[in-house]
Protein backbone atom coordinates (compact mmCIF):
# COMPACT_ATOMS: atom_id res chain seq x y z
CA UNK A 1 -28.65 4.85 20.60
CA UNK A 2 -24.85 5.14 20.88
CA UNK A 3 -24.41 4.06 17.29
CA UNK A 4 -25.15 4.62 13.82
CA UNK A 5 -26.20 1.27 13.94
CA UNK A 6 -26.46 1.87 17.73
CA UNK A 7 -24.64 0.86 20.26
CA UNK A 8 -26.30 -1.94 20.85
CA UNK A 9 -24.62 -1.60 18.82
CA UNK A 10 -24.01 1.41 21.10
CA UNK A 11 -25.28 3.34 23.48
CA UNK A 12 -29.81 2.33 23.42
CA UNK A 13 -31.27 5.20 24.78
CA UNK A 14 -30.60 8.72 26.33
CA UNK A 15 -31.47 9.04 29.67
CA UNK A 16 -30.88 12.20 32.51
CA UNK A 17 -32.06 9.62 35.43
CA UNK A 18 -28.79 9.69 37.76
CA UNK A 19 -26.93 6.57 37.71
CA UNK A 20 -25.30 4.76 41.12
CA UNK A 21 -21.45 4.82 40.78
CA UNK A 22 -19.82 2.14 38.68
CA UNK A 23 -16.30 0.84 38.04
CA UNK A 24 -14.19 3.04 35.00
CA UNK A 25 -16.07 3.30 31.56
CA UNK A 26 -14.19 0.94 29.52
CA UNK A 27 -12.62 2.29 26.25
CA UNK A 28 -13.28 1.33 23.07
CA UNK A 29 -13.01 2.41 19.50
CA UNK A 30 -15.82 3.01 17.09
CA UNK A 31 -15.57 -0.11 15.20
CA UNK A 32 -15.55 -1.71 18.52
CA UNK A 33 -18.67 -0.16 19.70
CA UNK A 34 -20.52 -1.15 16.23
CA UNK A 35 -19.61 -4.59 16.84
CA UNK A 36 -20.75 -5.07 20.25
CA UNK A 37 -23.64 -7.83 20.75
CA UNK A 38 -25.04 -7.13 24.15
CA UNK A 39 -24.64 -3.91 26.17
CA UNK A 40 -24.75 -6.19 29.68
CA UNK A 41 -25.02 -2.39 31.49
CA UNK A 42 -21.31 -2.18 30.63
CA UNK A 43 -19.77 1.73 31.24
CA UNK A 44 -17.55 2.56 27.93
CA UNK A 45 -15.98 5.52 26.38
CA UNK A 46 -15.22 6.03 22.78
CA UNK A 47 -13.39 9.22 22.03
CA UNK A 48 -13.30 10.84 18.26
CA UNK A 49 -14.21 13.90 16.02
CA UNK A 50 -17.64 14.86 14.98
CA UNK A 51 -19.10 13.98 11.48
CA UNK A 52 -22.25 16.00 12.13
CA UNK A 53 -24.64 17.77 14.52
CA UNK A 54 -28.26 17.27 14.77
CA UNK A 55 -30.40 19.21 17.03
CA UNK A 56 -34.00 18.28 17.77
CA UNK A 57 -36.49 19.78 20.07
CA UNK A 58 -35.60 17.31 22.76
CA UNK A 59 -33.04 15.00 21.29
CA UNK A 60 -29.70 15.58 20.16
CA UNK A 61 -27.88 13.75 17.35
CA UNK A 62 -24.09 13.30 17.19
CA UNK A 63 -22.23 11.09 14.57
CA UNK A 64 -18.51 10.38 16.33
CA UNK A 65 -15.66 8.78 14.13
CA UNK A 66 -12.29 7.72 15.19
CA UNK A 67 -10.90 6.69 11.70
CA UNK A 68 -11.26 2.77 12.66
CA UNK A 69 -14.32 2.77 10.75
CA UNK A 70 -15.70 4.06 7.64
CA UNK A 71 -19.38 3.94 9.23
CA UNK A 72 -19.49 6.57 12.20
CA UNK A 73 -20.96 6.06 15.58
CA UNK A 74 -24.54 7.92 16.55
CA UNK A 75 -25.05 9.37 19.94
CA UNK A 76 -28.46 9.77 20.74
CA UNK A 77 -28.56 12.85 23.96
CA UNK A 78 -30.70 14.75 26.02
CA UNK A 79 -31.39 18.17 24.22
CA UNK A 80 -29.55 19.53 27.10
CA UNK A 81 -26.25 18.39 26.09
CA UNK A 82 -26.42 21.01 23.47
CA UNK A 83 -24.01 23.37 22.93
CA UNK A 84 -21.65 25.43 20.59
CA UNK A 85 -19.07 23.77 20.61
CA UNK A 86 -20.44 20.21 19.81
CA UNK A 87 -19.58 21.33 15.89
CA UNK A 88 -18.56 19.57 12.56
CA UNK A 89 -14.72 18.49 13.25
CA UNK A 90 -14.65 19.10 16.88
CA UNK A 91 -13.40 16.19 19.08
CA UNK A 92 -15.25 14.77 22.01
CA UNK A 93 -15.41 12.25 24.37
CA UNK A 94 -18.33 10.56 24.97
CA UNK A 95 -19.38 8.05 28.26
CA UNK A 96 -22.32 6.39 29.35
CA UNK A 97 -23.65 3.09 30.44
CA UNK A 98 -24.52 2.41 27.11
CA UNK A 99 -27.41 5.04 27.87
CA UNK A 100 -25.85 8.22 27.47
CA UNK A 101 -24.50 10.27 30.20
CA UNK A 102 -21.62 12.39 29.41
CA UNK A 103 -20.16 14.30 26.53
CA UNK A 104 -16.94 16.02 26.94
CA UNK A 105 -15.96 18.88 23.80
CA UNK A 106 -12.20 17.99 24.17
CA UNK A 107 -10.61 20.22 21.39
CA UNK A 108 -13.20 23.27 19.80
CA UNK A 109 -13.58 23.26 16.29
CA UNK A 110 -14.51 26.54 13.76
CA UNK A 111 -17.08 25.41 11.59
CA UNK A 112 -16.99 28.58 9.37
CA UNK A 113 -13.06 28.15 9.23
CA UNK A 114 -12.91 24.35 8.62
CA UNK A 115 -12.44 23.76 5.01
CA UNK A 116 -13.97 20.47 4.99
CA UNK A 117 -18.01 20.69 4.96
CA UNK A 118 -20.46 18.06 6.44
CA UNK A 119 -22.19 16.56 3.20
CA UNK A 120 -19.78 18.19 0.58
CA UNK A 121 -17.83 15.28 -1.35
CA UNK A 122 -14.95 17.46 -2.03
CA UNK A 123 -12.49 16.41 -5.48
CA UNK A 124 -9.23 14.90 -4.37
CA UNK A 125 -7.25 18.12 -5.95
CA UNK A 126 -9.13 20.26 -3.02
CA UNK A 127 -7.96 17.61 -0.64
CA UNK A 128 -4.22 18.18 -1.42
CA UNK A 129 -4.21 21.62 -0.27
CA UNK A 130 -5.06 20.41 3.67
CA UNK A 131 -2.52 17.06 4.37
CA UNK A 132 -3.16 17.45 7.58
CA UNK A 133 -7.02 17.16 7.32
CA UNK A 134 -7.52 15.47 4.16
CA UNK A 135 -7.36 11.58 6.58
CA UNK A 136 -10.69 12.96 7.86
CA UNK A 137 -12.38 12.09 4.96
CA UNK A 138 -13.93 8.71 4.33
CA UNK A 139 -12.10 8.11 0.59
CA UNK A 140 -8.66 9.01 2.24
CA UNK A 141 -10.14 7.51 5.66
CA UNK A 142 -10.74 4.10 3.74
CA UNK A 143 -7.37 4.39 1.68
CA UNK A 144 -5.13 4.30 4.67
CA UNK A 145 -6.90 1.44 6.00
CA UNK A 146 -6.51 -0.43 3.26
CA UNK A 147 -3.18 0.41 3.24
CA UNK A 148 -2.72 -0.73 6.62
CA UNK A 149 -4.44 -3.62 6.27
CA UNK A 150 -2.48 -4.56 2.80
CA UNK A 151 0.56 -3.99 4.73
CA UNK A 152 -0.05 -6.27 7.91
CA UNK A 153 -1.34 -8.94 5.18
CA UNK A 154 2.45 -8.70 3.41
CA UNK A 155 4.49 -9.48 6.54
CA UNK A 156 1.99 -11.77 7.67
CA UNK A 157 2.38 -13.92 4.59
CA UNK A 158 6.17 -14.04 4.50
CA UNK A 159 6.19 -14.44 8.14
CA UNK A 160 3.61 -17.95 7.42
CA UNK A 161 5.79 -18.88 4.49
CA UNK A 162 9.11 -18.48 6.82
CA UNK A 163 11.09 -15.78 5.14
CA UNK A 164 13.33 -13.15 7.22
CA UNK A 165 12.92 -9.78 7.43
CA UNK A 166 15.65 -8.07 6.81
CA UNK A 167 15.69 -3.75 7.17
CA UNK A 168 17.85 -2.49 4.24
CA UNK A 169 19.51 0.45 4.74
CA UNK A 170 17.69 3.73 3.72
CA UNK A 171 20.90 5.47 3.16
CA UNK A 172 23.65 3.70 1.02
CA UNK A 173 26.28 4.09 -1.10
CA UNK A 174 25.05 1.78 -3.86
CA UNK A 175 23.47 2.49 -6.85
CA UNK A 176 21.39 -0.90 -7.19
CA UNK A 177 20.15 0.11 -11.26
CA UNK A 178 22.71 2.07 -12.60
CA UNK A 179 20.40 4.78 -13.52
CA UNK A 180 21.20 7.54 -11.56
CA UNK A 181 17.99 8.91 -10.42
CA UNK A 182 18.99 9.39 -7.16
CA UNK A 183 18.44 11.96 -4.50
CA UNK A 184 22.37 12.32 -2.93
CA UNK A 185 22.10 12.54 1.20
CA UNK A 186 24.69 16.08 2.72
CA UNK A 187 24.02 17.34 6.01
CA UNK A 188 22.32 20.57 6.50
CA UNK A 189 25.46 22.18 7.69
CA UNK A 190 28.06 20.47 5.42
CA UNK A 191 31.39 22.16 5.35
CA UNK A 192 31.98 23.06 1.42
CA UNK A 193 35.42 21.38 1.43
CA UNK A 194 35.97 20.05 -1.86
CA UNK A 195 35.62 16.57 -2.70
CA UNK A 196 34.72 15.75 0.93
CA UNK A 197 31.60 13.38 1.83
CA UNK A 198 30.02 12.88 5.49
CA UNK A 199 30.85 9.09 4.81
CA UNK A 200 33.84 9.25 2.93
CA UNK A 201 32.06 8.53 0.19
CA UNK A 202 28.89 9.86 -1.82
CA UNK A 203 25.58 8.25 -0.04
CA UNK A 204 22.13 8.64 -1.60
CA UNK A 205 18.59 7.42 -0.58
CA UNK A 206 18.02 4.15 -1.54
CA UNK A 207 16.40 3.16 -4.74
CA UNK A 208 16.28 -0.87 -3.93
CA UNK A 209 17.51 -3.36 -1.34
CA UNK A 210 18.03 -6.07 -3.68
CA UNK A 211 21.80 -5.69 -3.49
CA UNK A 212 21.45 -6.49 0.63
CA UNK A 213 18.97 -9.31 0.24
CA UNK A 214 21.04 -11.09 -2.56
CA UNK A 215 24.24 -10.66 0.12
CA UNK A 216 21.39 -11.95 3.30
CA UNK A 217 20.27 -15.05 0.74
CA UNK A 218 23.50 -16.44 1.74
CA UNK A 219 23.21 -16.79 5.05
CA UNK A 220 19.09 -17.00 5.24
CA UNK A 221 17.17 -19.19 2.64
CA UNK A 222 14.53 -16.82 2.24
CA UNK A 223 14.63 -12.89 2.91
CA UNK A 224 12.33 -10.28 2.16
CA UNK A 225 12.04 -6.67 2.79
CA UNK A 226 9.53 -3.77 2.94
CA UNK A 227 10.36 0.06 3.27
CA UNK A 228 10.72 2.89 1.46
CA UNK A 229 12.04 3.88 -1.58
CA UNK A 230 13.12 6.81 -3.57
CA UNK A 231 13.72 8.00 -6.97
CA UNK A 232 14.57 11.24 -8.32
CA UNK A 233 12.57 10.67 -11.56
CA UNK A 234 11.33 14.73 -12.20
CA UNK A 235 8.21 13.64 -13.33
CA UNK A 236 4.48 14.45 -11.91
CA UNK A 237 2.31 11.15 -13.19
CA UNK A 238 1.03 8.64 -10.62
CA UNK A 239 3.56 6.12 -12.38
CA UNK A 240 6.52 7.74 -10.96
CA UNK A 241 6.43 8.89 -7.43
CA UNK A 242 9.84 10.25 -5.86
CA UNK A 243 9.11 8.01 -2.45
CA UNK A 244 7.11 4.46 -1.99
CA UNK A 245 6.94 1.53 -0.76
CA UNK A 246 8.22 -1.19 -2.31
CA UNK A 247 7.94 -5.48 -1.34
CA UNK A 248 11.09 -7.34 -2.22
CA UNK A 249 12.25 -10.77 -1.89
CA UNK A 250 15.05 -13.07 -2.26
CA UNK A 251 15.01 -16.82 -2.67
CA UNK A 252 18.20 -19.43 -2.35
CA UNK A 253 17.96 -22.99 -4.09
CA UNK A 254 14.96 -22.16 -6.33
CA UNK A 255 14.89 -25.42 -9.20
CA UNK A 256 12.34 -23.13 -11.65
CA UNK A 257 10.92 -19.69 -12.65
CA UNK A 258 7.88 -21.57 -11.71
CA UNK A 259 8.54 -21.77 -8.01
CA UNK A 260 8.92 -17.74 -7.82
CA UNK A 261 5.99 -17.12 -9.82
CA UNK A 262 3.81 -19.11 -7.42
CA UNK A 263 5.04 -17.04 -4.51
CA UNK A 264 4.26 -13.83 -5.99
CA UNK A 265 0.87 -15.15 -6.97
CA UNK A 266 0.51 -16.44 -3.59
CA UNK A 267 1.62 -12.86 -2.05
CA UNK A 268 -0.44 -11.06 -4.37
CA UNK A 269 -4.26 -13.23 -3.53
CA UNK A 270 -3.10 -13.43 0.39
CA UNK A 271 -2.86 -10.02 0.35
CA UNK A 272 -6.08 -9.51 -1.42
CA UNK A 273 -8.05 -11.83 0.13
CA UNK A 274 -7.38 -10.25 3.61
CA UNK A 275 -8.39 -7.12 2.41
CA UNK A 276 -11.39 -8.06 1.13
CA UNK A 277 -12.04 -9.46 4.30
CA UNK A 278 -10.90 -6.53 7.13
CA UNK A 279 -11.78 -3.97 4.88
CA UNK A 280 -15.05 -5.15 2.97
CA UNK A 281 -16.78 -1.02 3.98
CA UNK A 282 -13.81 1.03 2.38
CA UNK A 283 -13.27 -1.13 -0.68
CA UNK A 284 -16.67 -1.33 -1.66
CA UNK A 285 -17.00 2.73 -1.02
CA UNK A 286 -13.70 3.01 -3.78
CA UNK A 287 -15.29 0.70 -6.02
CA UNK A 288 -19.15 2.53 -5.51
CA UNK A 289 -17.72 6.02 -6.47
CA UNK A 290 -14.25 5.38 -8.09
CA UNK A 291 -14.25 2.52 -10.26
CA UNK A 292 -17.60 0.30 -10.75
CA UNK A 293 -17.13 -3.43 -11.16
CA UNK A 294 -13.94 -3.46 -9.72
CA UNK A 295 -14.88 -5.80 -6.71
CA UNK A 296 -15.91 -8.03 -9.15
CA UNK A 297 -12.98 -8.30 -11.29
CA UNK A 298 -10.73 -8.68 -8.44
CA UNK A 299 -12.73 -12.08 -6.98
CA UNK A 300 -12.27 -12.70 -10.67
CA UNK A 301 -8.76 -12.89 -10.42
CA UNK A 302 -8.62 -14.68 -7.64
CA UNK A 303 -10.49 -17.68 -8.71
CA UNK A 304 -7.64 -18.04 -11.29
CA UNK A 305 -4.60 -19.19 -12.03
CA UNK A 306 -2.15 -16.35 -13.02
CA UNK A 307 -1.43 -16.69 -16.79
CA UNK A 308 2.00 -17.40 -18.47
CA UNK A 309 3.35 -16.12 -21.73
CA UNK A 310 6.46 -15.33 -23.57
CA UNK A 311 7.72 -12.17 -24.59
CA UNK A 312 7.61 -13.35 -27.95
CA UNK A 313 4.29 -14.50 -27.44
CA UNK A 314 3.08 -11.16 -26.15
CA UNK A 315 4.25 -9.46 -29.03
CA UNK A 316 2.39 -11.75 -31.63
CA UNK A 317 -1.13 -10.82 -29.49
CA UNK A 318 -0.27 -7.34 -30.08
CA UNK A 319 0.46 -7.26 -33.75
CA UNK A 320 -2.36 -9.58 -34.42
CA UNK A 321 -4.67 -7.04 -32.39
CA UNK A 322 -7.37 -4.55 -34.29
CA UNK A 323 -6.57 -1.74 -31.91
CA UNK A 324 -4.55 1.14 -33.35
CA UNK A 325 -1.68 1.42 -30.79
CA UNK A 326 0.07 4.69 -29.62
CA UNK A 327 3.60 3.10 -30.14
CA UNK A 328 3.73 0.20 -32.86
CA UNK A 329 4.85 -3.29 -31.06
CA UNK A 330 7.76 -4.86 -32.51
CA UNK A 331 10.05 -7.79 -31.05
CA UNK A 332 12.69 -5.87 -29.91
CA UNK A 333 10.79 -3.38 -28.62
CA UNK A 334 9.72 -2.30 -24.76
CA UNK A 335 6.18 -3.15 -23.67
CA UNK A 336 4.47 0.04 -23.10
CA UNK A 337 1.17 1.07 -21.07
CA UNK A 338 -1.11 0.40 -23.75
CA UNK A 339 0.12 -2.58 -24.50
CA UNK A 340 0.05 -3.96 -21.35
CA UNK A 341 -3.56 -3.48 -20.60
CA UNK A 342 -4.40 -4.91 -24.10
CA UNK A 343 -2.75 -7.83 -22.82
CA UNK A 344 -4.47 -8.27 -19.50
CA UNK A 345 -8.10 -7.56 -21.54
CA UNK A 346 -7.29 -10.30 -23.85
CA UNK A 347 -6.54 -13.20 -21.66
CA UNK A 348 -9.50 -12.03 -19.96
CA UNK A 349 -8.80 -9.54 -17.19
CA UNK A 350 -6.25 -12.50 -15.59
CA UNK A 351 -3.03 -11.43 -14.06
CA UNK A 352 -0.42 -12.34 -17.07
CA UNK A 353 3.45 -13.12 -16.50
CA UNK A 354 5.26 -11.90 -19.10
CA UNK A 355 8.73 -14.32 -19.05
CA UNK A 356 11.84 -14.14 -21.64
CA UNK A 357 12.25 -10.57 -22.67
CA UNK A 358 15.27 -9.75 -25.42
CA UNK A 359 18.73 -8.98 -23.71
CA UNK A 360 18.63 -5.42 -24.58
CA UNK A 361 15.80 -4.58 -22.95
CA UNK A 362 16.40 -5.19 -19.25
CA UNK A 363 19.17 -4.19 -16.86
CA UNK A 364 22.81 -5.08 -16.64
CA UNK A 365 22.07 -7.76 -13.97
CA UNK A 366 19.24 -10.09 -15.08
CA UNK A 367 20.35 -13.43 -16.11
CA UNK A 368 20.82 -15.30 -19.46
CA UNK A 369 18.26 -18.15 -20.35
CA UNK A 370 20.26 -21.05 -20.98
CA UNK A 371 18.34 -21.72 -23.94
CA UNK A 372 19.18 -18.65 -25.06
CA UNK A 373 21.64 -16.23 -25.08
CA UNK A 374 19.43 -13.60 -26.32
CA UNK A 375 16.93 -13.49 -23.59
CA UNK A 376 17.06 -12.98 -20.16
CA UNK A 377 15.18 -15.30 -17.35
CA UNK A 378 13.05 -12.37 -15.88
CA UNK A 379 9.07 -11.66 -15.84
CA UNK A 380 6.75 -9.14 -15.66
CA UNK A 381 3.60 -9.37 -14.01
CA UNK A 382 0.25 -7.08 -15.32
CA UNK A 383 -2.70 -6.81 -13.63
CA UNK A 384 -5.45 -4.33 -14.93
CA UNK A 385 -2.84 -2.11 -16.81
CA UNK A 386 -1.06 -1.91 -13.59
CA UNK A 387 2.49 -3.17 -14.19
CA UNK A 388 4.78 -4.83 -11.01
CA UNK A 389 8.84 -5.57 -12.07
CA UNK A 390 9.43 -9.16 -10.95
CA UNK A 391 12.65 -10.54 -11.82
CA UNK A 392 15.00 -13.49 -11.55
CA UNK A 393 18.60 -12.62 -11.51
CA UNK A 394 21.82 -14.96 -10.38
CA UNK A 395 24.12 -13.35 -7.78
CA UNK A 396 27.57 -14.70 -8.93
CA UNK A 397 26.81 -14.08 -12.93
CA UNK A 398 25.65 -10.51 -12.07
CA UNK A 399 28.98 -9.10 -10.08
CA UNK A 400 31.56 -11.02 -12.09
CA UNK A 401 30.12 -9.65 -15.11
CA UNK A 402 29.50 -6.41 -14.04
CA UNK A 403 30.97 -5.34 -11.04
CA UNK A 404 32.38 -2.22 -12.68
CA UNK A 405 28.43 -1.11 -12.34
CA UNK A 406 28.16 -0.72 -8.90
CA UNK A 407 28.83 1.96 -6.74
CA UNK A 408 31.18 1.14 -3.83
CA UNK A 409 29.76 -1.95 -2.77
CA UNK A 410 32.93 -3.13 -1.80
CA UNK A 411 31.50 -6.29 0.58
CA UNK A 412 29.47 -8.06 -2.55
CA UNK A 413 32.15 -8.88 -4.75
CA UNK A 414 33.95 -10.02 -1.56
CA UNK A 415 31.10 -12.90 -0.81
CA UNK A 416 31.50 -14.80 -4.05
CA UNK A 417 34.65 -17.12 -2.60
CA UNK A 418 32.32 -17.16 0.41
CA UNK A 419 29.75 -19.93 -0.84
CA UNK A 420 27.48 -17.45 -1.52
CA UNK A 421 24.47 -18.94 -3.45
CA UNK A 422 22.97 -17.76 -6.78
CA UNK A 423 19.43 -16.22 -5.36
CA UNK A 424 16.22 -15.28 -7.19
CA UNK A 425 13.95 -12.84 -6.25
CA UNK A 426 10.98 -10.30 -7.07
CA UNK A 427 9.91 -6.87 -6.30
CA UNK A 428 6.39 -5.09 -6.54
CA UNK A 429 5.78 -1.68 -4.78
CA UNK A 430 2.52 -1.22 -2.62
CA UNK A 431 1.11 1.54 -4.41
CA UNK A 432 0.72 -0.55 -7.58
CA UNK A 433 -1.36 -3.32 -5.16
CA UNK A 434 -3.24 -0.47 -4.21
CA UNK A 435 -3.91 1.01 -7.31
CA UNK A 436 -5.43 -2.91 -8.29
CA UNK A 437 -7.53 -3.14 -5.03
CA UNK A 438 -8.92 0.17 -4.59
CA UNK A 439 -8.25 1.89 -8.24
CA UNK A 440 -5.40 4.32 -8.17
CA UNK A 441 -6.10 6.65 -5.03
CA UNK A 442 -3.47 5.70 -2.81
CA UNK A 443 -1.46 8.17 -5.19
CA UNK A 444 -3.35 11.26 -3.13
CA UNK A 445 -2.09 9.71 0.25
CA UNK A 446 1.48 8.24 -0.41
């Protein structure tokens, strides 16, 4: 049997009875193999590491992984086969008719020297001493393919909905919020010449793309983005990592706040909804041994309409609440942690937008509600505690007002005589969509 469910799901039986030539073995991956329906006599070869090593008196059991499956493959051999080197971590090729035939040790592996054990579920701290093993694992294994699979679901749904993609510069001169946790960009061998920059000016790694997609929303409707992003933020929590991805969009002609919230609710269930679906083994390991319930929560969520309340609004929940809070809520005040999840567990574990925050809270370049001066048209959305910036700003309001805040964009201001629309648009990074479909461990991997 070729197959932990067998390859016949994989390879039936072992057999030493010599076989009459046939065409190449045909390669395919684990996941592959698991799936197949019929063996037809078929020649394959599935190449991987070893999970474990079971020797019998006249059998020999091998469990092969190639990371495109959380559930490895079983190879069912001839005692014979046996041999040192078919140990824990090694990698192997393995060929056959779908009755074994050939196993090939390709690279040796020390068992006694390996710091990952067969049967050991090591603690996540242990796996950040050995990066370079720890994706051999079936938490981090099932991480990054969620993480794949999140991110293939993200272009696939603004490809569908007919947005652009548009790759923002990683290194740029602009500071897109003004807060200066930035990590500058010198060469290696920079010449200490005073006041002298590789690109004539000072460049840093960039912290948004916003700026660029507002400028692209005037020539292309609809424009998004995905790469990464970094912020020099000296801090060690899982809310604030120096690099990450982050999803960002940019809309021309929106009528309402309504029409962006619908496309970030429509990103958000897409997303998870095709994860779910390609990744139904690794989720429901993360929510088996991480977080209990989860699964159901998040079908929860999707069977509902996102929830919308005001800032104002929010705050009246809070102060009406029985729970002793950390930090007191008060209109005027930011929204913090505690609050937010209090939020989320009141309107019954439904993704809330939070709409209308007070001027002072939010940056420089959000815009003014026209029925009122004192708050600006942006949201927040919350999901499980986990909290994604979303907001609406207007492109001609934001430079004229405060051009003085930018660093050395020099083109933006330049595009306002240029018909360039007023654009909305949203951000949300992936490791926050992460953290809500497989609870918080994609901070081990990122």
């Amino acid at each position: 049997m070729f197959g932990a469910r067998c390859l016949l799901r994989a390879l039936r039986s072992c057999s030493s009875v010599p076989c009459p030539r046939h065409k190449p073995s045909t390669k395919l991956s684990v996941r592959d193999a698991l799936g197949a329906q019929n063996a037809n006599g078929e020649r394959v070869k599935v190449q991987g590491w070893i999970r474990s090593v079971r020797s019998q008196k006249e059998v020999l059991f091998l469990h092969v992984n190639d990371g495109s499956s959380l559930e490895s493959l079983q190879v069912v051999a001839d005692s014979s086969f046996d041999s040192r080197e078919l140990a824990f971590g090694s990698s192997v090729e393995v060929q056959g008719q779908l009755v074994k035939k050939k196993i090939e040790v390709v690279g040796n592996c020390d068992v006694k020297a390996f710091p990952l054990k067969y049967k050991e579920r090591h603690p996540l701290e242990y796996l950040r001493q050995y990066p370079h093993l720890r994706c051999r694992t079936n938490v981090l294994g099932s991480i990054l393919r969620v993480r794949s699979e999140a991110t293939a679901a993200v272009h696939s749904f603004f490809k569908d909905s007919g947005f652009v993609h548009i790759h923002t510069p990683v290194i740029t001169s602009n500071d897109c919020e003004g807060a200066g946790e930035l990590f500058q960009v010198e060469p290696s061998s920079k010449i200490k010449v005073p006041d002298e920059n590789f690109f004539s000016v000072p460049a840093f790694l960039t912290v948004s793309g916003q700026l660029h997609l507002e400028v692209m929303s005037g020539a292309f409707t609809q424009v998004f983005t995905f790469g990464p992003t970094f912020r020099a933020e000296n801090s060690q929590t899982r809310r604030h990592l120096a690099e990450f991805y982050m999803v960002e969009a940019e809309i021309s002609f929106l009528e309402s706040l309504q029409d962006l919230m619908q496309v970030m609710e429509g990103l958000f269930k897409t997303a998870t909804r095709a994860v779910l679906a390609s990744c139904q083994e690794d989720v429901e390991l993360c929510h088996k041994f991480i977080a209990p319930g989860q699964k159901d929560r998040l079908e929860h969520m999707l069977k509902h309409n996102f929830l919308v309340i005001s800032y104002t609004e929010a705050v009246e929940i809070l102060k009406q609440a029985s729970e002793n809070f950390t930090f007191t809520p008060e209109w005027g005040a930011d929204l913090h942690t505690e609050h937010e999840k209090y939020l989320v567990k009141h309107c019954g574990d439904i993704p809330v937008f939070v709409i209308n925050y007070p001027l002072s809270l939010k940056p420089f370049y959000m815009r003014d509600n026209e029925d009122g001066p004192r708050y600006f048209v942006l949201f927040d959305a919350m999901v499980n505690g986990i909290i994604s910036l979303i907001s609406l700003s207007d492109v001609s309001l934001l430079v004229y007002r405060n051009a003085v805040n930018f660093c050395v964009l020099i083109f933006y201001p330049a595009t306002l005589p240029n018909s360039l629309m007023s654009s909305n648009g949203f951000l949300v990074a992936l490791k926050d969509f992460l953290a809500i479909v497989s609870c918080h461990l994609q901070t081990v991997v990122v």
